[in-house]
C-alpha atoms as a PDB file:
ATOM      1  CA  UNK A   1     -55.019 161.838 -62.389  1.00  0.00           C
ATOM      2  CA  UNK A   2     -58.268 161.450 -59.679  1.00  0.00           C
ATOM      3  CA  UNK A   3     -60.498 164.240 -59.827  1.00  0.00           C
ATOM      4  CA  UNK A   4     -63.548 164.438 -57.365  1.00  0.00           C
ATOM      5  CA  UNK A   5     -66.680 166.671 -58.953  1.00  0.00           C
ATOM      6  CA  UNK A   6     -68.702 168.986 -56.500  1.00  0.00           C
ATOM      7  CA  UNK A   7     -71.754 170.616 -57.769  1.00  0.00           C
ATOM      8  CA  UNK A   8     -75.557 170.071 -56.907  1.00  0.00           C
ATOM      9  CA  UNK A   9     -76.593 170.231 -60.613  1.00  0.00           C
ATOM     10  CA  UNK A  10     -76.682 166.415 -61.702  1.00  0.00           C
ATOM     11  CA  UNK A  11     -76.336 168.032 -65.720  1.00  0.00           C
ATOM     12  CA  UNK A  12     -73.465 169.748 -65.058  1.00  0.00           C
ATOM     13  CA  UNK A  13     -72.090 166.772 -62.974  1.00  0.00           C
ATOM     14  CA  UNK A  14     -72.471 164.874 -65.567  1.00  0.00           C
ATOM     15  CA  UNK A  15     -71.359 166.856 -67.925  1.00  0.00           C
ATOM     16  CA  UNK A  16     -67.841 167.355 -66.019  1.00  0.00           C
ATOM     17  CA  UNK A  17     -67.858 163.735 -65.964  1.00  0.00           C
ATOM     18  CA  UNK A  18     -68.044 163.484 -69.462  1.00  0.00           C
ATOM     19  CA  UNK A  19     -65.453 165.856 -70.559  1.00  0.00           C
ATOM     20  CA  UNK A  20     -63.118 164.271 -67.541  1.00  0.00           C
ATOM     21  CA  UNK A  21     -63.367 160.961 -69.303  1.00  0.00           C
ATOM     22  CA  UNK A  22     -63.408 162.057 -72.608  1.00  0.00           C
ATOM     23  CA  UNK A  23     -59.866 163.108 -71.943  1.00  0.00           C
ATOM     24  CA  UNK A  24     -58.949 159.830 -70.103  1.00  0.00           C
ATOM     25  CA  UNK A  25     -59.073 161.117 -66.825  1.00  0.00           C
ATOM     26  CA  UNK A  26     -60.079 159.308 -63.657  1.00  0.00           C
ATOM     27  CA  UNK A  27     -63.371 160.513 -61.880  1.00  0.00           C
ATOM     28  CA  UNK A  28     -62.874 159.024 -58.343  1.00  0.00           C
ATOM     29  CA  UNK A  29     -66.323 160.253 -56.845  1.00  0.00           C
ATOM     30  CA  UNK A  30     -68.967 162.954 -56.623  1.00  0.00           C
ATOM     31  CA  UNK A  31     -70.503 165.375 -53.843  1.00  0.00           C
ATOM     32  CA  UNK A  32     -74.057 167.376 -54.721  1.00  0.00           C
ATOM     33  CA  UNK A  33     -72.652 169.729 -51.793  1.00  0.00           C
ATOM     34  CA  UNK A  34     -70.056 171.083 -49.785  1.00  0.00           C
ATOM     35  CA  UNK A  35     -70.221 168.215 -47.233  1.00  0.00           C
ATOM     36  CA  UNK A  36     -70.099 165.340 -49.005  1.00  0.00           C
ATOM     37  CA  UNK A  37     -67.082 167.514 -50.905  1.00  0.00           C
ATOM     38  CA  UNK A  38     -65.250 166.960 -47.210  1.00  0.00           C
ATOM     39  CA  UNK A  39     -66.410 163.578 -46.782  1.00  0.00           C
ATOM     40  CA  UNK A  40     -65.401 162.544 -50.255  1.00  0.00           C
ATOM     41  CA  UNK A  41     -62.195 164.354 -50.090  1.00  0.00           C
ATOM     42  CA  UNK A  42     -60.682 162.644 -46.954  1.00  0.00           C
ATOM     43  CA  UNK A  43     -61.373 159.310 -48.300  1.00  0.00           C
ATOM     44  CA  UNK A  44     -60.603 159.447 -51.752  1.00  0.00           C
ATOM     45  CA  UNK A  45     -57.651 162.580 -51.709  1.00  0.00           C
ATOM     46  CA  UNK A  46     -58.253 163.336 -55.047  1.00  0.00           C
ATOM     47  CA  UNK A  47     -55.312 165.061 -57.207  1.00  0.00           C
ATOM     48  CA  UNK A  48     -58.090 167.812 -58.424  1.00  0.00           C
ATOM     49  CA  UNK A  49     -61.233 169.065 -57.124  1.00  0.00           C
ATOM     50  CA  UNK A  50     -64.148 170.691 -59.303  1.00  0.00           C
ATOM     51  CA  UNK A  51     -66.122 173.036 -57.127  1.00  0.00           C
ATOM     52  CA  UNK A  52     -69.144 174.990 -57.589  1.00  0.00           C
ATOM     53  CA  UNK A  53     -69.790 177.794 -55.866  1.00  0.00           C
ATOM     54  CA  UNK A  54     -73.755 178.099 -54.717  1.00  0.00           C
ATOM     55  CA  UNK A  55     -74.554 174.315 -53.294  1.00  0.00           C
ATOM     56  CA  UNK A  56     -77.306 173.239 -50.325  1.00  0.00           C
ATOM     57  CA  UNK A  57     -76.434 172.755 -46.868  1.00  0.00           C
ATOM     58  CA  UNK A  58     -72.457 174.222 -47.304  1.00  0.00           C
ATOM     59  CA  UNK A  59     -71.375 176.328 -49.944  1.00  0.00           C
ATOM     60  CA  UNK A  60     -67.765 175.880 -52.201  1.00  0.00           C
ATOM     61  CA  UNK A  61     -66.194 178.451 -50.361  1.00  0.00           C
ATOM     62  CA  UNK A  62     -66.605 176.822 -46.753  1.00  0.00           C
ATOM     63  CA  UNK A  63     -66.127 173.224 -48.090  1.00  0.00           C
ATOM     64  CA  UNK A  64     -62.502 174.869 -50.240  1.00  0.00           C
ATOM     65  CA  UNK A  65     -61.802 176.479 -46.702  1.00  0.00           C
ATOM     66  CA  UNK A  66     -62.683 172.861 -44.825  1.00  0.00           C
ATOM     67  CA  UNK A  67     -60.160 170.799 -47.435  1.00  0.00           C
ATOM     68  CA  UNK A  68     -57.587 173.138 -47.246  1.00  0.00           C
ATOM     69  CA  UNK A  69     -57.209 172.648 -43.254  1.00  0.00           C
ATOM     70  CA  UNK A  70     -57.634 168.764 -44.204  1.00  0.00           C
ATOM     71  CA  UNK A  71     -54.999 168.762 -46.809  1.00  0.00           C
ATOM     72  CA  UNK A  72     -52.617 172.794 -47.118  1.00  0.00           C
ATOM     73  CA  UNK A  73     -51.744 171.176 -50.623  1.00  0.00           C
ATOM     74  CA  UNK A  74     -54.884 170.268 -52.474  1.00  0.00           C
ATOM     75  CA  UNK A  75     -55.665 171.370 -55.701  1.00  0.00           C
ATOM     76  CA  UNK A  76     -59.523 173.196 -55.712  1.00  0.00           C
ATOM     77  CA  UNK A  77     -60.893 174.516 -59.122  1.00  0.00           C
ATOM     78  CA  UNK A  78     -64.025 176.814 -58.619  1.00  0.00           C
ATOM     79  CA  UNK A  79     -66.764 176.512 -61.090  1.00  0.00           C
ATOM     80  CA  UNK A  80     -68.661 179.434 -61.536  1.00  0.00           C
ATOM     81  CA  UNK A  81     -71.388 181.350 -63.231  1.00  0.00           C
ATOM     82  CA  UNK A  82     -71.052 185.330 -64.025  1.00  0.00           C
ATOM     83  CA  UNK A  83     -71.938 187.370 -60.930  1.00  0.00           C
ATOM     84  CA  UNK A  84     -70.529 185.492 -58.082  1.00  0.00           C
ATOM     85  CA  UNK A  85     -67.372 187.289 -58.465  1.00  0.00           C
ATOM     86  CA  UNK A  86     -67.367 188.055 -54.542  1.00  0.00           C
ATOM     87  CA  UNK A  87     -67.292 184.277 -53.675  1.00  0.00           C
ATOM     88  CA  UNK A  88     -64.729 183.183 -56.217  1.00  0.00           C
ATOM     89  CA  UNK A  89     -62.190 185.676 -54.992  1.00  0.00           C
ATOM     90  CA  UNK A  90     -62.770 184.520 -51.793  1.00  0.00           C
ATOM     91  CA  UNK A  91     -62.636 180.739 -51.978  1.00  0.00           C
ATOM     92  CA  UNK A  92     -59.371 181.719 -53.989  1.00  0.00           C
ATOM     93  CA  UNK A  93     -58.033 183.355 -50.794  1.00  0.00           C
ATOM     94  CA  UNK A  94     -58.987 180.552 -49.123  1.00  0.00           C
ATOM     95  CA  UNK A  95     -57.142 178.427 -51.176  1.00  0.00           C
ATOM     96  CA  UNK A  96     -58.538 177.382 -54.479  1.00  0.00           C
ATOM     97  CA  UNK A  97     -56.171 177.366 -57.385  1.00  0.00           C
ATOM     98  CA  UNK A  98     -58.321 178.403 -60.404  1.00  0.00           C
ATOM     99  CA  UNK A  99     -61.925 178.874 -61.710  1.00  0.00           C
ATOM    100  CA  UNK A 100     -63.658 178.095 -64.806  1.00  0.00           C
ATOM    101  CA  UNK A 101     -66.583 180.010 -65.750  1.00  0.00           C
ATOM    102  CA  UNK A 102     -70.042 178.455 -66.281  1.00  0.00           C
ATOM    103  CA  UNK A 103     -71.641 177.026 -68.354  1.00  0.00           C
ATOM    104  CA  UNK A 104     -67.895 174.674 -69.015  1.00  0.00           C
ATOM    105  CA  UNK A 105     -66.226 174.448 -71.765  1.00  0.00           C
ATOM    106  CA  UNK A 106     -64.236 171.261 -71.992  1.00  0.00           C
ATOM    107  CA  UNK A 107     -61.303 172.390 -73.800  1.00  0.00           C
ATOM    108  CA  UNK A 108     -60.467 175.301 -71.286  1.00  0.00           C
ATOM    109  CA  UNK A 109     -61.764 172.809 -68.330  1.00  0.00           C
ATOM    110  CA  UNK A 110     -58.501 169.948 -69.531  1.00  0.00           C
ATOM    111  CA  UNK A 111     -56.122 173.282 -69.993  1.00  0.00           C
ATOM    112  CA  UNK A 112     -56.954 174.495 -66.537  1.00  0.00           C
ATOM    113  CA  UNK A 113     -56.822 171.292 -64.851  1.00  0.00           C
ATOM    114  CA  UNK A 114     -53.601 170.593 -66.709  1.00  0.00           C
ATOM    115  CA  UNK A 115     -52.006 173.886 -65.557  1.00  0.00           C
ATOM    116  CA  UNK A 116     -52.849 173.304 -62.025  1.00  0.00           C
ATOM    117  CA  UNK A 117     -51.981 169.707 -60.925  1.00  0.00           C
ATOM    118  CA  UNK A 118     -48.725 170.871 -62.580  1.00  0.00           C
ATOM    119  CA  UNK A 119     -47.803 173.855 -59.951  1.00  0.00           C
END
């Protein structure tokens, strides 16, 4: 399993990273904001996508909207803190499968990620 990590905090990149690999899964590439997500995503076409919400130049829910017109079948997991409720229902209207709430926990992040490459 590829998974491509989008979020402009280098800790919590890092710290995705860490639990992704702790669990012996691939991390193809990461984005600090929504378009390098794009970028990134047409390149690599990651099986799974971790997306925060509030990035620089485009936020999660315009780069989930962007990748779903690239690719109708991609598999988008928002990561969130409490209070952007609004934007995590929309960017799961726009397509996003899931969302974890912030700060991760690694156990729930492998369950979720789990549950969604398998629908």
């Amino acid at each position: 399993m590829n998974v491509l990590v989008v979020d402009d905090s280098n800790f919590i990149r890092l710290n995705i990273v860490n639990y992704l690999k702790n669990n012996n899964i691939t991390v193809v590439g990461e984005a600090s904001n929504g378009n390098e997500a794009i970028e990134l995503y047409k390149k690599l076409r990651p099986d799974i996508v971790t997306m925060d919400i509030t990035m620089p130049d485009m936020d999660g829910v315009e780069a989930v909207k962007k990748i779903m017109e690239i690719d109708s079948n991609a598999k988008i997991i928002i990561c969130s803190a409490v209070g952007q409720q609004v934007k995590v229902i929309e960017a799961i209207k726009a397509g996003a499968k899931s969302f974890l709430l912030k700060p991760l926990n690694e156990e729930k992040m492998i369950i979720e990620i789990n549950k969604v490459i398998s629908f």
